[in-house]
Protein backbone atom coordinates (compact mmCIF):
# COMPACT_ATOMS: atom_id res chain seq x y z
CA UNK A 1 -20.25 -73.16 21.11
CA UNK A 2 -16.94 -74.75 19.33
CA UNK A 3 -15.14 -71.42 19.63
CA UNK A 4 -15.40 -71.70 23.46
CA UNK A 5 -12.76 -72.21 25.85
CA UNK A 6 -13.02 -74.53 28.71
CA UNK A 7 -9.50 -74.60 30.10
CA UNK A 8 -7.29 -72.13 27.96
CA UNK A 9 -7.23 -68.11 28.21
CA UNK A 10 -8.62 -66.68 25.34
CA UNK A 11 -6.07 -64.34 23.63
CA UNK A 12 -6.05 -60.36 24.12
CA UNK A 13 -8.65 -58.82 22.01
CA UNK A 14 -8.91 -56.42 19.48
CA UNK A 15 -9.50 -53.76 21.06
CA UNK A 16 -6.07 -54.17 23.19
CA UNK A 17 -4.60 -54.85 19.90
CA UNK A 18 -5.43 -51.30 18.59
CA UNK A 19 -4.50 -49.32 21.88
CA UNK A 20 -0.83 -51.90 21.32
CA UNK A 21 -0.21 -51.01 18.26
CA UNK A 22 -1.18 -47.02 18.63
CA UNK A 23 0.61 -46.72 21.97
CA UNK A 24 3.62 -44.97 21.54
CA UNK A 25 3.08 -42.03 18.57
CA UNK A 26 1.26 -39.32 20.33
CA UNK A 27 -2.22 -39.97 19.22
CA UNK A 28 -5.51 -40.45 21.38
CA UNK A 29 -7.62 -43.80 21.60
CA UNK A 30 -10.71 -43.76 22.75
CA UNK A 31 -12.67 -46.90 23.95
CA UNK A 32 -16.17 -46.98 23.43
CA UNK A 33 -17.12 -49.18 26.30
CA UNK A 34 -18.35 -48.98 29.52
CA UNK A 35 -16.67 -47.02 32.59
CA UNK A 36 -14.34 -49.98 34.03
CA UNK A 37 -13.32 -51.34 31.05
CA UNK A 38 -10.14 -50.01 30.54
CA UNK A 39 -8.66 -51.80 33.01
CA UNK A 40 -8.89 -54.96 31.07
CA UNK A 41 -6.34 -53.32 28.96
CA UNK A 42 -3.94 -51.60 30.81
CA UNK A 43 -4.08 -53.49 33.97
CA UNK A 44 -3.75 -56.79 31.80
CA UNK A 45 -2.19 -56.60 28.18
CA UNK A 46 -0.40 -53.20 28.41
CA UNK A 47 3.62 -54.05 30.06
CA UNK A 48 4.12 -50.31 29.96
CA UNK A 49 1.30 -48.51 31.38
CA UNK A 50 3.44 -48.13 34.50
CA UNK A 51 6.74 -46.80 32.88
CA UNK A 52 5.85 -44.51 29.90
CA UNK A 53 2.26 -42.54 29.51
CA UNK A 54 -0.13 -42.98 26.41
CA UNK A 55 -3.68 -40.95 25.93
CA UNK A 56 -5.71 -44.09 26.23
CA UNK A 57 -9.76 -43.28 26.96
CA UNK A 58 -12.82 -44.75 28.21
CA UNK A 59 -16.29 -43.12 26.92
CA UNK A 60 -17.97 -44.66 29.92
CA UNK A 61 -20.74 -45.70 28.29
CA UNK A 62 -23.55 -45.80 30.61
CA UNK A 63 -27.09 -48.44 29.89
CA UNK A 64 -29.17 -45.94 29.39
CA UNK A 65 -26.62 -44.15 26.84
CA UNK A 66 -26.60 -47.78 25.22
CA UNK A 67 -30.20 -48.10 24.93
CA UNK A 68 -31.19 -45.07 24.03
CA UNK A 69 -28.62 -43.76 22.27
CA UNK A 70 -26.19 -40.52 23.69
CA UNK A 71 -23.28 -39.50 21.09
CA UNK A 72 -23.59 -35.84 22.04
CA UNK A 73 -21.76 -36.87 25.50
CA UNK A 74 -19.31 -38.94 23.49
CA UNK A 75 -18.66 -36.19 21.36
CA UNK A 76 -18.14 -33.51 23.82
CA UNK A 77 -16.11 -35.60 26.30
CA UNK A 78 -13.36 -36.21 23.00
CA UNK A 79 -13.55 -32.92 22.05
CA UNK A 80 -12.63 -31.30 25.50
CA UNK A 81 -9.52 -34.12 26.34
CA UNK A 82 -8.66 -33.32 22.77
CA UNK A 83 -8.33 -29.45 23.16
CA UNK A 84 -6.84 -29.52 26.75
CA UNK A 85 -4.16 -32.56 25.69
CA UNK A 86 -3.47 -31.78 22.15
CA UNK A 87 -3.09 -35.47 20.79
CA UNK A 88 -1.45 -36.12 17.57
CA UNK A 89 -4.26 -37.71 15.71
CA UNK A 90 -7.62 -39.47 17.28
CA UNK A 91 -8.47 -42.86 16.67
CA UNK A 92 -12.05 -44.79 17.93
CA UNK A 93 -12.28 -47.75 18.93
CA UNK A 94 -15.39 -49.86 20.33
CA UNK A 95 -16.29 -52.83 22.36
CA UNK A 96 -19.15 -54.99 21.43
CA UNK A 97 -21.97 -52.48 22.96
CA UNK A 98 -22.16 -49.93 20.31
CA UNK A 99 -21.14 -52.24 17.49
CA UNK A 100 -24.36 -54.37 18.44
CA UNK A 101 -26.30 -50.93 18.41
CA UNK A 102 -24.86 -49.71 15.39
CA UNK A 103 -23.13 -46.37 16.52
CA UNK A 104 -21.73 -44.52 13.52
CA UNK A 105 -18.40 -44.39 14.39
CA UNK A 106 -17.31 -42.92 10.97
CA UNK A 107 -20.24 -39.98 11.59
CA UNK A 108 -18.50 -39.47 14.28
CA UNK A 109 -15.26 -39.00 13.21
CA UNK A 110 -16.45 -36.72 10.87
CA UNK A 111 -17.64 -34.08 12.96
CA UNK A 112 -14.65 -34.35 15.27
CA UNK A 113 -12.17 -33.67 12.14
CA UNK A 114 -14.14 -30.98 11.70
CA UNK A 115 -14.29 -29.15 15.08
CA UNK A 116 -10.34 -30.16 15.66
CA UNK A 117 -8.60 -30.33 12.02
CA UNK A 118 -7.40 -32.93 13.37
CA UNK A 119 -6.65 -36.61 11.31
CA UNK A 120 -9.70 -38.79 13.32
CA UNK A 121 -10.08 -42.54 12.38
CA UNK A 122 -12.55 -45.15 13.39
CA UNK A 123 -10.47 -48.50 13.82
CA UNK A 124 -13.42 -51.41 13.40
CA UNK A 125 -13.71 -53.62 16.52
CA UNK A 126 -16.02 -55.50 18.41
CA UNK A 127 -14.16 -57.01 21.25
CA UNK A 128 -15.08 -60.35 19.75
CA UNK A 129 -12.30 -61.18 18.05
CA UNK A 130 -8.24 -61.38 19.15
CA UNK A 131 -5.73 -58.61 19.23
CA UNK A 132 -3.84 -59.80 16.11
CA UNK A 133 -7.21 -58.57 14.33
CA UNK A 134 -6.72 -55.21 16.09
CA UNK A 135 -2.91 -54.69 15.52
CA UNK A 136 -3.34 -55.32 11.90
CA UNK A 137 -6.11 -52.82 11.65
CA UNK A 138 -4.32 -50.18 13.16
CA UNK A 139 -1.14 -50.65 11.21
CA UNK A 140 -3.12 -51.18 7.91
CA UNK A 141 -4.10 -47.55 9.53
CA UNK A 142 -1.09 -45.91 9.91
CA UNK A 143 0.32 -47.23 6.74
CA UNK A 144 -2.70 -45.83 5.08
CA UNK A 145 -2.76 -42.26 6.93
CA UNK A 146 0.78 -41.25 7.57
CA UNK A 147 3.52 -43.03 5.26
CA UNK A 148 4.13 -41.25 1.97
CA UNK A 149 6.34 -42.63 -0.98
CA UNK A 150 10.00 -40.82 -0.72
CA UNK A 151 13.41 -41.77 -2.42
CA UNK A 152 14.47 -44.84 -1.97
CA UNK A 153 17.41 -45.45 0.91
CA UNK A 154 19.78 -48.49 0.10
CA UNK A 155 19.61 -50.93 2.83
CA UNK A 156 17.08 -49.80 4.92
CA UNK A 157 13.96 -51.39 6.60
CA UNK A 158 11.47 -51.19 8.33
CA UNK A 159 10.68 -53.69 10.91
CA UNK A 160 6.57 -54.26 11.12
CA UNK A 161 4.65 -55.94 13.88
CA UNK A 162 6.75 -55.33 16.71
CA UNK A 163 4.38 -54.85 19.65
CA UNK A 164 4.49 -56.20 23.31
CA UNK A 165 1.90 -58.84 23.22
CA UNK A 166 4.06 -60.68 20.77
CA UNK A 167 7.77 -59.66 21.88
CA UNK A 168 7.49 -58.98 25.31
CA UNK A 169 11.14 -58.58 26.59
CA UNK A 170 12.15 -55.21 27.46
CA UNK A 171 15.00 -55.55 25.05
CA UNK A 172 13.68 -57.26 22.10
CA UNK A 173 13.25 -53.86 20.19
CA UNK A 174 17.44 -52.79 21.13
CA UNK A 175 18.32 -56.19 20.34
CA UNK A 176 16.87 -56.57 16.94
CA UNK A 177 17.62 -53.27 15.62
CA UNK A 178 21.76 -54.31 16.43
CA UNK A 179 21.24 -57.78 14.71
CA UNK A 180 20.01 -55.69 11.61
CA UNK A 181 23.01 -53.51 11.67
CA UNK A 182 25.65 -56.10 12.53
CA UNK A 183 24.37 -57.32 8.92
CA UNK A 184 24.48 -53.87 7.15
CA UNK A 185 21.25 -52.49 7.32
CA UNK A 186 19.61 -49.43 8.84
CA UNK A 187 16.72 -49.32 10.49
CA UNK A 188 14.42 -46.73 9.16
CA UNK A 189 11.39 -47.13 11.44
CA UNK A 190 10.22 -50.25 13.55
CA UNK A 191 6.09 -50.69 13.83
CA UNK A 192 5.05 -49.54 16.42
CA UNK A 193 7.92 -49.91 19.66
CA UNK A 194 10.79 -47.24 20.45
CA UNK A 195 9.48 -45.23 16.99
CA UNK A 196 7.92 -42.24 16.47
CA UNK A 197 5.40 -40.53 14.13
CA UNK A 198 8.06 -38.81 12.74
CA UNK A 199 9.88 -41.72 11.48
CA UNK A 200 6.54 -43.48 10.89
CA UNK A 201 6.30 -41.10 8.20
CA UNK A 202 9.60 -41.71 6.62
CA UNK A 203 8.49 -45.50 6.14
CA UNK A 204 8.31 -45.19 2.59
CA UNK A 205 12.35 -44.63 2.03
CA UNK A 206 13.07 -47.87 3.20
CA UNK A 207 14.39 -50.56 0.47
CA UNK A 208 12.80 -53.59 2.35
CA UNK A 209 9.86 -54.52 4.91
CA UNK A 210 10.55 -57.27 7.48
CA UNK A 211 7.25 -58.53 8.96
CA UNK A 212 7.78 -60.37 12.56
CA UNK A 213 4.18 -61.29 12.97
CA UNK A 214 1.25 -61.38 11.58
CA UNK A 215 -0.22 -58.19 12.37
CA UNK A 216 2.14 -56.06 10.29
CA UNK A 217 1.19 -58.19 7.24
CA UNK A 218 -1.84 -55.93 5.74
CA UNK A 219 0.66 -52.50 6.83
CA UNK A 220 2.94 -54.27 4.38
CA UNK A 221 0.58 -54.92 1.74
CA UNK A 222 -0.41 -51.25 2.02
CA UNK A 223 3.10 -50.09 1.66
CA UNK A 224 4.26 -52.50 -1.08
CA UNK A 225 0.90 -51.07 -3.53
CA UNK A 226 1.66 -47.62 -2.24
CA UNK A 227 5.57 -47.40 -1.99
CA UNK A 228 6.80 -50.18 -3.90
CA UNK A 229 8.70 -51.47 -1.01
CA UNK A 230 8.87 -55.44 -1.50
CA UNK A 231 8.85 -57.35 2.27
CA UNK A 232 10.02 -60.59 3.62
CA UNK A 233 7.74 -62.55 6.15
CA UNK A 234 9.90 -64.55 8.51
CA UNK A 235 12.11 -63.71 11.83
CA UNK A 236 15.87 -63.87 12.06
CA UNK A 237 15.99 -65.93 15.03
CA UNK A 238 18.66 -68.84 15.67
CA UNK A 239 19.78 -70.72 12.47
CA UNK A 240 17.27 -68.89 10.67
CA UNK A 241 19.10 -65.16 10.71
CA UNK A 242 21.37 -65.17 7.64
CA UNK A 243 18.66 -66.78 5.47
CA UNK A 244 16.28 -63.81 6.52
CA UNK A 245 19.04 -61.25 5.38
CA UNK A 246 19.60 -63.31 2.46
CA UNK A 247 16.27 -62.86 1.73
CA UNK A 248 15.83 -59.52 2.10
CA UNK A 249 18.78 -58.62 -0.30
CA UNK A 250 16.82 -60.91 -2.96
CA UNK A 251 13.69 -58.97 -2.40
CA UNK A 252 15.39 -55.54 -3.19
CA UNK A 253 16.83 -57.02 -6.07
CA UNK A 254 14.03 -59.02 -7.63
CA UNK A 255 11.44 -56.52 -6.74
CA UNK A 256 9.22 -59.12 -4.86
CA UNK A 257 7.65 -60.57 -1.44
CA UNK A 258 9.63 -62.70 -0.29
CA UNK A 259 8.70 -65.75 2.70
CA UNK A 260 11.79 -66.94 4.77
CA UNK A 261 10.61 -70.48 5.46
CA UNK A 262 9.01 -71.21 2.92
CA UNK A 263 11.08 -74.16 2.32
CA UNK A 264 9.82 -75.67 5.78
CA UNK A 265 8.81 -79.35 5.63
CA UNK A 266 5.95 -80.10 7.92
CA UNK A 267 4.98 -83.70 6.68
CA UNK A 268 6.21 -86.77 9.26
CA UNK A 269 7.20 -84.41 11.37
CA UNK A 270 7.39 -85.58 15.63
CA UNK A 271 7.94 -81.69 16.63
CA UNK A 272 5.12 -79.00 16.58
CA UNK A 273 5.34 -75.36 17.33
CA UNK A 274 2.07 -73.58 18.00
CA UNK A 275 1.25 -70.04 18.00
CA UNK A 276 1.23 -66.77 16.02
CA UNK A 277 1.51 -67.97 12.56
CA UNK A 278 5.11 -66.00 11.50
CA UNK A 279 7.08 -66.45 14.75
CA UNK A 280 5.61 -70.19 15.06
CA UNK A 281 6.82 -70.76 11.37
CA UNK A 282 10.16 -69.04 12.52
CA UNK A 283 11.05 -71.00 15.36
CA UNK A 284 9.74 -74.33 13.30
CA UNK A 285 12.18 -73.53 10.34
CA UNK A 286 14.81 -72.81 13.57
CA UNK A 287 14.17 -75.82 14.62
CA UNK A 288 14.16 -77.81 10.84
CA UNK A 289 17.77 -75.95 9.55
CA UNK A 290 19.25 -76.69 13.42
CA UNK A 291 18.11 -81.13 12.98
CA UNK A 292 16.91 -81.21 10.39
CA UNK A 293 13.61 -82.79 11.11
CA UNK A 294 10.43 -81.90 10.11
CA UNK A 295 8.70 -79.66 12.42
CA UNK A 296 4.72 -79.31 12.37
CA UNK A 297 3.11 -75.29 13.16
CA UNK A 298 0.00 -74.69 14.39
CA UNK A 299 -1.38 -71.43 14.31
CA UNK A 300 -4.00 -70.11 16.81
CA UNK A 301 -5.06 -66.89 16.13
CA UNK A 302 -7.04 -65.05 13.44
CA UNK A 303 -4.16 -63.02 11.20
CA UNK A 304 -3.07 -63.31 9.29
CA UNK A 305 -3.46 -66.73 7.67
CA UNK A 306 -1.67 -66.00 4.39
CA UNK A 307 1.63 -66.02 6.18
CA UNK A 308 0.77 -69.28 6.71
CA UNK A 309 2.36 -72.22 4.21
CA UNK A 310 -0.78 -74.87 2.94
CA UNK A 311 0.25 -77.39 5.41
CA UNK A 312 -0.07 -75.54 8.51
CA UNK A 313 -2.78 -76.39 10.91
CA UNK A 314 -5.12 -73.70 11.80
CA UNK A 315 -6.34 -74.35 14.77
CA UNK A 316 -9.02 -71.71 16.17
CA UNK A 317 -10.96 -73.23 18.77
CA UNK A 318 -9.71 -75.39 21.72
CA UNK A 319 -11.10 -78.41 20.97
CA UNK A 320 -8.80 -78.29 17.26
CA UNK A 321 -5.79 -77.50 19.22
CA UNK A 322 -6.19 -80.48 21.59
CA UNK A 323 -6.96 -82.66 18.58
CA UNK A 324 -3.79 -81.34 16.93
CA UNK A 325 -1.12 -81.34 19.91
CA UNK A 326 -0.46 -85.06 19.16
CA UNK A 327 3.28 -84.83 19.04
CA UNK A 328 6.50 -85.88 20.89
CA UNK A 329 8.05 -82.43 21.29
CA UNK A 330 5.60 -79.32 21.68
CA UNK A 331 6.84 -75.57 21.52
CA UNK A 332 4.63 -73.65 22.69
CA UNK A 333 3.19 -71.11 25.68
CA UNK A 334 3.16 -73.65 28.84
CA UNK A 335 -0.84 -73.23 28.61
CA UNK A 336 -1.03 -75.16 25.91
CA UNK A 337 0.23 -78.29 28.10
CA UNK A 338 -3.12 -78.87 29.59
CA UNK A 339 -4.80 -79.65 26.26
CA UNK A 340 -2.13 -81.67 25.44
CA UNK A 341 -2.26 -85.51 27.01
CA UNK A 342 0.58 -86.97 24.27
CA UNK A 343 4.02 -85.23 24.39
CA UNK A 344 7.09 -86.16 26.11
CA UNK A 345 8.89 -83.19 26.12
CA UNK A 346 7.74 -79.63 26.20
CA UNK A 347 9.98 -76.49 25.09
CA UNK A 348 8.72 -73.32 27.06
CA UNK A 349 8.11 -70.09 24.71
CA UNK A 350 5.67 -67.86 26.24
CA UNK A 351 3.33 -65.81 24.46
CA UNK A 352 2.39 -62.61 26.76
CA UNK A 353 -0.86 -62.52 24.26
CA UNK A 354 -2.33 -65.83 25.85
CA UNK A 355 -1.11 -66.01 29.28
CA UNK A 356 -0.32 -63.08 30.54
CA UNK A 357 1.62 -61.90 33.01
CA UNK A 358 2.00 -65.78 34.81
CA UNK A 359 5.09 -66.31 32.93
CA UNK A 360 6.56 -62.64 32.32
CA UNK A 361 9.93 -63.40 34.00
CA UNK A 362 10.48 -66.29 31.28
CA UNK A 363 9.90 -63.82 28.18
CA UNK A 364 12.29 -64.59 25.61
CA UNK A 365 14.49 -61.69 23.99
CA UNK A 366 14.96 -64.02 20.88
CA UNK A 367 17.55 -61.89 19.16
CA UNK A 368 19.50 -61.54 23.23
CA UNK A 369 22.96 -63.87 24.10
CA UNK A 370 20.10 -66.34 25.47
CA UNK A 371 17.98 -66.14 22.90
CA UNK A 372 16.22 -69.28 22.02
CA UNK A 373 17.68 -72.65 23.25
CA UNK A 374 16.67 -76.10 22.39
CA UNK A 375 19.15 -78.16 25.28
């Protein structure tokens, strides 16, 4: 009963993290999960459901089909949308139904490569665990499937973990793409907003990786054993941009991963930011070059821990976050306020993941002439 939540949201799951992630490059997700059910995700963690179409399914799994056992319907209903809408690829999904029954997704998939010749991939989920879990599945995915090694393009990168449930701002994608070119680079493909399968599958040119959050992480694992491409975790907002660049031209050189703050100092520290681990560590080492002040992160969802630094706080339950939110100054989603009793001054940064669509005229385009401000 720790992981519970009494006051705070839970975060977006994984399966929304998957159908996030997959979105935008032609393909066809289908949700194994009962008819309804997709409404959770586009009615409340997909921003552009309304303005731009996706082939995003529901198997409508009915009790008697979940007790008994009825893949034959599953497979035929796939197969038909499949042959009448042509998808790109297919990709399953499934809610925490058939993962307690034990469906064999990857069966599955087999048959419907077979009867399509088409590139069909079970994406594991249970609906039990948060959307960063999902997002990094699916990019791990892509990586895997669709990126080949080519010849290496100087300054180029690719941008990985750029999804709406951690940069929510219709221009965050426009806006980071001209920051990396107002520093010399080119962007050869950005995970998975405003980019196509097509130049998903020119990934492997680029020189350099830049991971914004944690669920690009594994993707750039995949690509640095696969490619060679060396990537730097951090985000180039505020103070920190120029050390992220600077970074990035030391891990073409040097041939290796690279973390952008790194050199954050957590220890003493009257500030926290709490979050998604590589934006919260962002904004902290923001925050640390702008005072210089130490500057506490707490990091609240499941991936991807190892873009954490050893004195972060991971907090994954509400009763550890209201243990930890013991400081003067919090930055944070305003949700976190009401398990916090002790801070004086709270700095607004909401996370779409946790909260929704309450504060979705306060996103924060954190590469925009706003940006982030502290005053």
């Amino acid at each position: 009963m720790k992981r519970s939540y009494r006051i705070l949201p839970v975060y977006t799951g994984d399966v929304s993290g998957v159908c996030s992630a997959l979105y935008e490059l032609g393909g066809m997700v289908v949700i194994h999960d009962p008819s309804g059910c997709n409404s959770t995700y586009n009615t409340h963690d997909e921003i552009r459901w309304y303005d731009q179409e996706s082939l995003i399914f529901i198997s409508g799994l009915k009790e008697r089909d979940a007790i008994l056992g009825n893949d034959e319907k599953f497979i035929e209903d796939i197969l038909m949308a499949a042959k009448q809408l042509h998808p790109r690829f297919i990709t399953l999904v499934n809610s925490p139904i058939p993962y307690l029954n034990g469906t064999d997704f990857k069966g599955i998939c087999r048959i419907l490569e077979k009867q399509l010749s088409l590139d069909c991939t079970y994406v594991k989920t249970n609906g039990m665990h948060d959307y960063t879990v999902g997002a990094s599945r699916a990019m791990e995915m892509v990586a895997t499937q669709f990126v080949k090694k080519g010849n290496t393009r100087e300054k180029t990168v690719n941008i990985l973990g750029m999804t709406p449930l951690d940069y929510t701002h219709a221009e965050s994608v426009s806006s980071l793409k001209k920051r990396i070119e107002a520093h010399g680079w080119h962007v050869q493909s950005c995970w998975l907003m405003d980019c196509s399968l097509e130049e998903i599958a020119t990934a492997g040119q680029a020189s350099c990786n830049l991971v914004i959050s944690s669920s690009g992480l594994q993707a750039a694992e995949v690509l640095w054993r696969s490619c060679g491409i060396p990537y730097v975790l951090g985000v180039p907002v505020g103070a920190c941009e120029d050390l992220v660049f600077e970074k990035m031209e030391q891990a073409v050189h040097d041939h290796e991963n690279q973390t952008m703050y790194k050199n954050l100092i957590q220890t003493n520290a009257k500030t926290t930011v709490i979050g998604e681990p590589v934006l919260a560590h962002s904004i902290a080492m923001d925050w640390f070059l702008t005072y210089r002040q130490p500057v506490k992160v707490i990091c609240t969802t499941e991936k991807d821990h190892r873009a954490c630094l050893k004195e972060t706080c991971i907090a994954l339950d509400e009763e550890t976050m209201e243990q930890a939110l013991h400081y003067d100054t919090v930055i944070g989603d305003p949700m976190f306020q009401y398990i916090s009793k002790n801070h004086k001054k709270w700095v607004k940064v909401p996370h779409f993941a946790l909260s929704g669509r309450l504060y979705l005229n306060d996103m924060i385009n954190y590469w925009g002439k706003d940006g982030l401000k502290w005053d």
